[in-house]
N, C-alpha and C. Protein backbone atom coordinates (compact mmCIF):
# COMPACT_ATOMS: atom_id res chain seq x y z
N UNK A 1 99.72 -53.20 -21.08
CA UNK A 1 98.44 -53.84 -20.87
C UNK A 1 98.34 -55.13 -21.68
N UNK A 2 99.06 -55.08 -22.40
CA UNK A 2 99.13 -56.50 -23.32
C UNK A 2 99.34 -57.84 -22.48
N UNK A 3 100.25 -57.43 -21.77
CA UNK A 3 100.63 -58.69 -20.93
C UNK A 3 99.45 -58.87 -20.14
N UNK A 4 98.62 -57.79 -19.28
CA UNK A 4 97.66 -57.96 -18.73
C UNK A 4 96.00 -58.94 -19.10
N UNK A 5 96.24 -58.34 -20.66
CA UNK A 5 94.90 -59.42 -21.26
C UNK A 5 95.36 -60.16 -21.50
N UNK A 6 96.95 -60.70 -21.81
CA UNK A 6 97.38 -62.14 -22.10
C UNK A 6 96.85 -63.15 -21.04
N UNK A 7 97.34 -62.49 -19.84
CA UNK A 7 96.90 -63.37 -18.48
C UNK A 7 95.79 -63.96 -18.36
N UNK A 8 95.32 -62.51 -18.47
CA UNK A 8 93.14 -62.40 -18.22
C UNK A 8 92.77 -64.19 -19.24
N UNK A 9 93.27 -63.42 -20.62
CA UNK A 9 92.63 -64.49 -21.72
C UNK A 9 92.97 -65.85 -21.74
N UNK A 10 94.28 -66.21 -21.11
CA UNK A 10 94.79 -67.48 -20.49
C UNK A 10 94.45 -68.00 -19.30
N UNK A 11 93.67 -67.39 -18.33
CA UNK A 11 93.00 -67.90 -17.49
C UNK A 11 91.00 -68.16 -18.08
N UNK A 12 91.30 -67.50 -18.68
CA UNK A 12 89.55 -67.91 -19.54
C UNK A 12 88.09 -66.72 -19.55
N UNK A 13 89.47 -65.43 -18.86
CA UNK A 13 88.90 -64.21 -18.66
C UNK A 13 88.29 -63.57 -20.03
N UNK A 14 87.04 -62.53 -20.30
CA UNK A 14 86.97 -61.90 -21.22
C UNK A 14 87.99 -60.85 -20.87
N UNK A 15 88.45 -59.90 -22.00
CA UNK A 15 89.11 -58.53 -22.05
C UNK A 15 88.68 -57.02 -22.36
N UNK A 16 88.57 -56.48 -22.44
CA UNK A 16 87.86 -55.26 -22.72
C UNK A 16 89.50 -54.11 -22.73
N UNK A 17 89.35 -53.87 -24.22
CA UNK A 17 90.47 -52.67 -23.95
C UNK A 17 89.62 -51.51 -23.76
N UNK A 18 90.13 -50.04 -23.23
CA UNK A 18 89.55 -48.74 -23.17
C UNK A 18 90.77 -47.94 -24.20
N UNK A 19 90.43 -47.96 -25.57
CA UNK A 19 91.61 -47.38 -26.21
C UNK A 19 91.68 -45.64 -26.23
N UNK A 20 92.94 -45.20 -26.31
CA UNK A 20 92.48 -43.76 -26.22
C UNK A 20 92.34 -43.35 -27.59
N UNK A 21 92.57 -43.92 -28.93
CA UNK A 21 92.53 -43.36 -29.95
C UNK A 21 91.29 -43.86 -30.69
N UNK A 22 90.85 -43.77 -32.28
CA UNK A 22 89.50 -43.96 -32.78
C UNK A 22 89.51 -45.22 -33.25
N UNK A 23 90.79 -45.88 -33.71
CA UNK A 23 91.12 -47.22 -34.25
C UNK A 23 90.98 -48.52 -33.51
N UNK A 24 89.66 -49.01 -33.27
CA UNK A 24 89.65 -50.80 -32.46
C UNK A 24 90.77 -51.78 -32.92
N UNK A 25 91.64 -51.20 -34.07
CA UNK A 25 92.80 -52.06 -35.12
C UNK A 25 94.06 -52.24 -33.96
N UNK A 26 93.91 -51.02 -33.29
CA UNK A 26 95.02 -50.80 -32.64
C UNK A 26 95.06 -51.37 -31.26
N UNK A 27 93.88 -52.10 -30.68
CA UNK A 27 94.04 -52.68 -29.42
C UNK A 27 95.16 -54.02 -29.87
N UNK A 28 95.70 -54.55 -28.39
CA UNK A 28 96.52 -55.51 -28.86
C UNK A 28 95.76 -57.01 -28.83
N UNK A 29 96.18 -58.21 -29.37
CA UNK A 29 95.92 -59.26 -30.11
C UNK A 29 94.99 -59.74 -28.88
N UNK A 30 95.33 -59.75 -27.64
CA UNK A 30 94.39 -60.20 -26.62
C UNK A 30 93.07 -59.41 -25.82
N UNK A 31 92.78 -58.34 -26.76
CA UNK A 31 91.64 -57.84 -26.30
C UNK A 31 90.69 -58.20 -27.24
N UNK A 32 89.63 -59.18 -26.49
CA UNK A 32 88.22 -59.25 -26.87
C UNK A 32 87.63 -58.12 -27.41
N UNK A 33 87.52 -57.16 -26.53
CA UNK A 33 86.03 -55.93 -26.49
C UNK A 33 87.19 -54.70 -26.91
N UNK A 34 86.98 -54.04 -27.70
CA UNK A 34 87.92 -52.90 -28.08
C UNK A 34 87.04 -51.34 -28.02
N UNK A 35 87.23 -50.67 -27.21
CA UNK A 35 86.45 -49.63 -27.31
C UNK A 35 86.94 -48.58 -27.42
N UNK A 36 87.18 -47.98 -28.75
CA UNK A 36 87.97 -46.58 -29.58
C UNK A 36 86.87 -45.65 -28.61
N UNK A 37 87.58 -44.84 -27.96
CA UNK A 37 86.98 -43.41 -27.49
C UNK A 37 87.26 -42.48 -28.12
N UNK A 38 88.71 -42.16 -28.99
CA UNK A 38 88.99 -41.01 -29.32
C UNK A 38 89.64 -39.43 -28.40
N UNK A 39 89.47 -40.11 -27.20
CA UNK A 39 89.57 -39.33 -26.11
C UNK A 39 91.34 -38.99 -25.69
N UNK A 40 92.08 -39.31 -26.05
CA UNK A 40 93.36 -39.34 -26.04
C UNK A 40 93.58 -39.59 -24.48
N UNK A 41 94.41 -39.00 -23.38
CA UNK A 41 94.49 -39.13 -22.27
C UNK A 41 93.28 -38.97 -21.62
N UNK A 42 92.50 -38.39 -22.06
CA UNK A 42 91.07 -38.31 -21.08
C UNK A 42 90.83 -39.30 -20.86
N UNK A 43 90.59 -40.68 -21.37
CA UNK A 43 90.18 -42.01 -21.18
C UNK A 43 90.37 -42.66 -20.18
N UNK A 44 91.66 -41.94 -19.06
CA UNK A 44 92.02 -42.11 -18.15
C UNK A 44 90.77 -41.79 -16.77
N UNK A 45 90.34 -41.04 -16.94
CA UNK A 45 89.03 -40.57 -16.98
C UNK A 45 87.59 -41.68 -17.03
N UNK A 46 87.59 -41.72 -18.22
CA UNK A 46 86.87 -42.67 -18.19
C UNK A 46 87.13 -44.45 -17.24
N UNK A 47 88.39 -44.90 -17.84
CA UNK A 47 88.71 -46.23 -17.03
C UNK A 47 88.61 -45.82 -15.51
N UNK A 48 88.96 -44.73 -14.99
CA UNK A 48 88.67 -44.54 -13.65
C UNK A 48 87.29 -44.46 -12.82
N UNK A 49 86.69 -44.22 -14.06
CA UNK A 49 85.35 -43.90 -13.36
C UNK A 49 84.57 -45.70 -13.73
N UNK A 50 84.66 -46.38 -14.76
CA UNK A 50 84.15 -47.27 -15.24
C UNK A 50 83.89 -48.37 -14.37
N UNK A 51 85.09 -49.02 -13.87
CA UNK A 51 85.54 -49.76 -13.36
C UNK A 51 84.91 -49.95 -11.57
N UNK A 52 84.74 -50.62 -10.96
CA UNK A 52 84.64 -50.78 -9.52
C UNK A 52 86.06 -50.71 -8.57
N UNK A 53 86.90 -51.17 -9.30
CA UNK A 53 88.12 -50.86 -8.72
C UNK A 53 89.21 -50.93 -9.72
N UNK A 54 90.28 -50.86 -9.27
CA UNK A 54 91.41 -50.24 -9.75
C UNK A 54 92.65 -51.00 -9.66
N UNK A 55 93.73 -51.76 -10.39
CA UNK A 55 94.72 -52.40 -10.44
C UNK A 55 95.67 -51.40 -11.34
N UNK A 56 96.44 -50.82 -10.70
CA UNK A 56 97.66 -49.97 -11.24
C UNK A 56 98.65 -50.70 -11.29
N UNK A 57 99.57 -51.14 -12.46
CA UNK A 57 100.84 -52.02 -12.79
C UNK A 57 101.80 -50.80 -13.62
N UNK A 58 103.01 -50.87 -12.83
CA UNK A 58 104.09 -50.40 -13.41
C UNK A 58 103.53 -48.74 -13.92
N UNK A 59 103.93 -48.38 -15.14
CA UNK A 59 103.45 -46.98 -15.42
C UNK A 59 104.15 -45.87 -15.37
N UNK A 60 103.94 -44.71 -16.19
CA UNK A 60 104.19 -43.76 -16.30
C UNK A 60 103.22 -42.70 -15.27
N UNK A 61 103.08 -41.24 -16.12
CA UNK A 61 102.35 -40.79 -15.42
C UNK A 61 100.70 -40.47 -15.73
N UNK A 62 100.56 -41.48 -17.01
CA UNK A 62 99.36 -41.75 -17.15
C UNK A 62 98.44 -42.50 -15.91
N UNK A 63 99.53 -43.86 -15.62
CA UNK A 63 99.02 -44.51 -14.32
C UNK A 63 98.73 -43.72 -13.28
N UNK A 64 99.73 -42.92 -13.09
CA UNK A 64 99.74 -41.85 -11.94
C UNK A 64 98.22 -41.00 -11.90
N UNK A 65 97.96 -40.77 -13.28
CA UNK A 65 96.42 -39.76 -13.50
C UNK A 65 95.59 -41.33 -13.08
N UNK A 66 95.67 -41.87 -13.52
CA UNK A 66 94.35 -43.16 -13.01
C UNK A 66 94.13 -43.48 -11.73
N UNK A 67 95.53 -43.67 -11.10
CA UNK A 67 95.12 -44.12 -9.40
C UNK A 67 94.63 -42.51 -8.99
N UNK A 68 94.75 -41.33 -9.30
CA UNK A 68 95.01 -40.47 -8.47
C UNK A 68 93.34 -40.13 -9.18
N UNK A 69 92.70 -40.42 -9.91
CA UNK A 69 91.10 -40.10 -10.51
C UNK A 69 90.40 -41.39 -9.79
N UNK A 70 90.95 -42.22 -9.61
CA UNK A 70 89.97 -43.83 -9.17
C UNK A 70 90.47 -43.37 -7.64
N UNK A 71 91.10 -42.83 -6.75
CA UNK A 71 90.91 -42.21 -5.56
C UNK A 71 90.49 -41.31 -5.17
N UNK A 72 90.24 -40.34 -5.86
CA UNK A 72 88.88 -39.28 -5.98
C UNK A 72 87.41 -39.72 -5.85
N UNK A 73 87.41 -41.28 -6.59
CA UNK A 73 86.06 -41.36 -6.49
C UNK A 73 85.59 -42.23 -5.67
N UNK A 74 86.64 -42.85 -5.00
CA UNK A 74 86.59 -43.66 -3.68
C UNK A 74 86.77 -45.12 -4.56
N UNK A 75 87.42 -45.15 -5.43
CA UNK A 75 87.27 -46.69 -5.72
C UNK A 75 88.75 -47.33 -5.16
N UNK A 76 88.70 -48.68 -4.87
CA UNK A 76 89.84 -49.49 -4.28
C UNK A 76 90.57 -49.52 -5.39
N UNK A 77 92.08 -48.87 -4.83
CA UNK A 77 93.61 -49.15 -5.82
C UNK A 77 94.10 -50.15 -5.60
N UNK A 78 94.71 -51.17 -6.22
CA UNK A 78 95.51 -51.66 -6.15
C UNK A 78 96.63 -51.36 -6.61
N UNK A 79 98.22 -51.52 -6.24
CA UNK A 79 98.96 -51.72 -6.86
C UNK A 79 100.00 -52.54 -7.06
N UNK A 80 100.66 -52.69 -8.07
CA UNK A 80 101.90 -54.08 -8.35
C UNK A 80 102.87 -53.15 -8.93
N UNK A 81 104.29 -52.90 -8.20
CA UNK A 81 105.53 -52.02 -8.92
C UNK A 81 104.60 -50.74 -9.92
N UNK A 82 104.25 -49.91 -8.68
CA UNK A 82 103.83 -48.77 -9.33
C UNK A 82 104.16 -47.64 -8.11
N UNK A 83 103.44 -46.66 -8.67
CA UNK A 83 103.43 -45.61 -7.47
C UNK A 83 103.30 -45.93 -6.19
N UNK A 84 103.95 -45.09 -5.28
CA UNK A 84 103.66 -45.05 -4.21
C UNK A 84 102.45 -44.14 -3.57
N UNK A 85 101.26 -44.12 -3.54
CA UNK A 85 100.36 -43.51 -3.54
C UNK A 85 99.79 -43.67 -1.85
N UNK A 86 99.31 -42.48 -0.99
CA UNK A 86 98.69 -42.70 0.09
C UNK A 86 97.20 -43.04 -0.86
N UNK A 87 97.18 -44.36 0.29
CA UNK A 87 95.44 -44.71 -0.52
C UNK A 87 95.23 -46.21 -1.51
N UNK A 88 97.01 -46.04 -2.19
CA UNK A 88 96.86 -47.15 -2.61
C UNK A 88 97.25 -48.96 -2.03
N UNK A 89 97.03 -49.96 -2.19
CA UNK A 89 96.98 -50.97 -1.16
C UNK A 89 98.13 -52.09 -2.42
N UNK A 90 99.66 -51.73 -1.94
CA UNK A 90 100.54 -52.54 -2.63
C UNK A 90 100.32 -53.67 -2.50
N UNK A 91 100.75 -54.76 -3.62
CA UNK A 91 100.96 -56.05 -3.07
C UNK A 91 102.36 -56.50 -4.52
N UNK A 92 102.56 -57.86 -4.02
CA UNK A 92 103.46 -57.98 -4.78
C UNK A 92 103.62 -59.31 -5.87
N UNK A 93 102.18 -59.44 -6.29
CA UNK A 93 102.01 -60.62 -7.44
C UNK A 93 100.69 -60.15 -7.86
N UNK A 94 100.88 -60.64 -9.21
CA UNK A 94 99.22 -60.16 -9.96
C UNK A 94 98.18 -61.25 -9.19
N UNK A 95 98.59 -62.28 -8.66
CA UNK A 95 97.26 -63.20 -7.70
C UNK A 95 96.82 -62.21 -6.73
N UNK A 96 97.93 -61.68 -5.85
CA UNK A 96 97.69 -60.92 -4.73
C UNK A 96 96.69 -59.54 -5.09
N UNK A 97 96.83 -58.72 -6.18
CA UNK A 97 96.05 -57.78 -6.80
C UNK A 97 95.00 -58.29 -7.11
N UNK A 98 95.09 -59.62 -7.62
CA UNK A 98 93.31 -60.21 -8.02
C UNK A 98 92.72 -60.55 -6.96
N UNK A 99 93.19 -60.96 -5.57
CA UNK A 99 92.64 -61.57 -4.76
C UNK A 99 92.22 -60.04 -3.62
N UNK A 100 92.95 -59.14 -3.87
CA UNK A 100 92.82 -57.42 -2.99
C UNK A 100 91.28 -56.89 -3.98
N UNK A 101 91.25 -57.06 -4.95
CA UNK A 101 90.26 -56.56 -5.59
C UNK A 101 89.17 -57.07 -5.17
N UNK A 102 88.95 -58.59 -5.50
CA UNK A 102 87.84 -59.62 -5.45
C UNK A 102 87.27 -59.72 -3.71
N UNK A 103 88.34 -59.71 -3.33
CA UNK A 103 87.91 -59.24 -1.75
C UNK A 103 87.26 -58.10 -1.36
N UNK A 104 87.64 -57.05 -1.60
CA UNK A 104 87.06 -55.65 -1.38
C UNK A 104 85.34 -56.06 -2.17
N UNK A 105 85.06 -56.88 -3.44
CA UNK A 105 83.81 -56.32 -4.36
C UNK A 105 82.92 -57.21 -3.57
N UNK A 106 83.68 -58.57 -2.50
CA UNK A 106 82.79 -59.55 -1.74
C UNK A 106 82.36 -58.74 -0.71
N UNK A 107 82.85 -57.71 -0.04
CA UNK A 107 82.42 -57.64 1.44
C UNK A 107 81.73 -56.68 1.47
């Protein structure tokens, strides 16, 4: 996710981490908004539900719990070199994921 708020914060984006542990110390250098839950993997949980939609990059099977909780609740997946998920809507550049998202929140 580091690389992710690097982007965000180089295009002139705010950041918001969802950390799973109690320490805001521990978000990385490009998150603005740091929010210690304490929640360990549950947080997954939370970012799924938080959010309006969903950009899944790369990942373990934490990612795997996020697209598969943010498609439970009907929110739009995206993904970039991640799972193969029925439901989720691949593309293959982080523009293309920003522009699948921003589209879906216009119409």
């Amino acid at each position: 996710m580091k690389a992710v708020c690097r982007g965000a914060k180089e295009a002139g984006g705010t950041t918001v981490g969802i950390l799973a542990g109690t320490d805001r110390s521990e978000a990385n250098p490009y998150v603005d908004v740091a929010i210690a839950t304490g929640l360990g993997q549950a947080r997954n949980s939370v970012i799924a539900r938080a959010g309006d939609a969903l950009v899944a990059i790369g990942g373990g099977y934490g990612t795997l719990s996020e697209i598969a909780l943010a498609l439970r609740r009907e929110k739009h997946v995206v993904g970039l070199d991640t799972w193969v998920v029925e439901g989720v809507e691949a593309v293959d550049t982080a523009e293309a994921a920003v522009e699948a998202v921003l589209r879906d929140l216009t119409t």
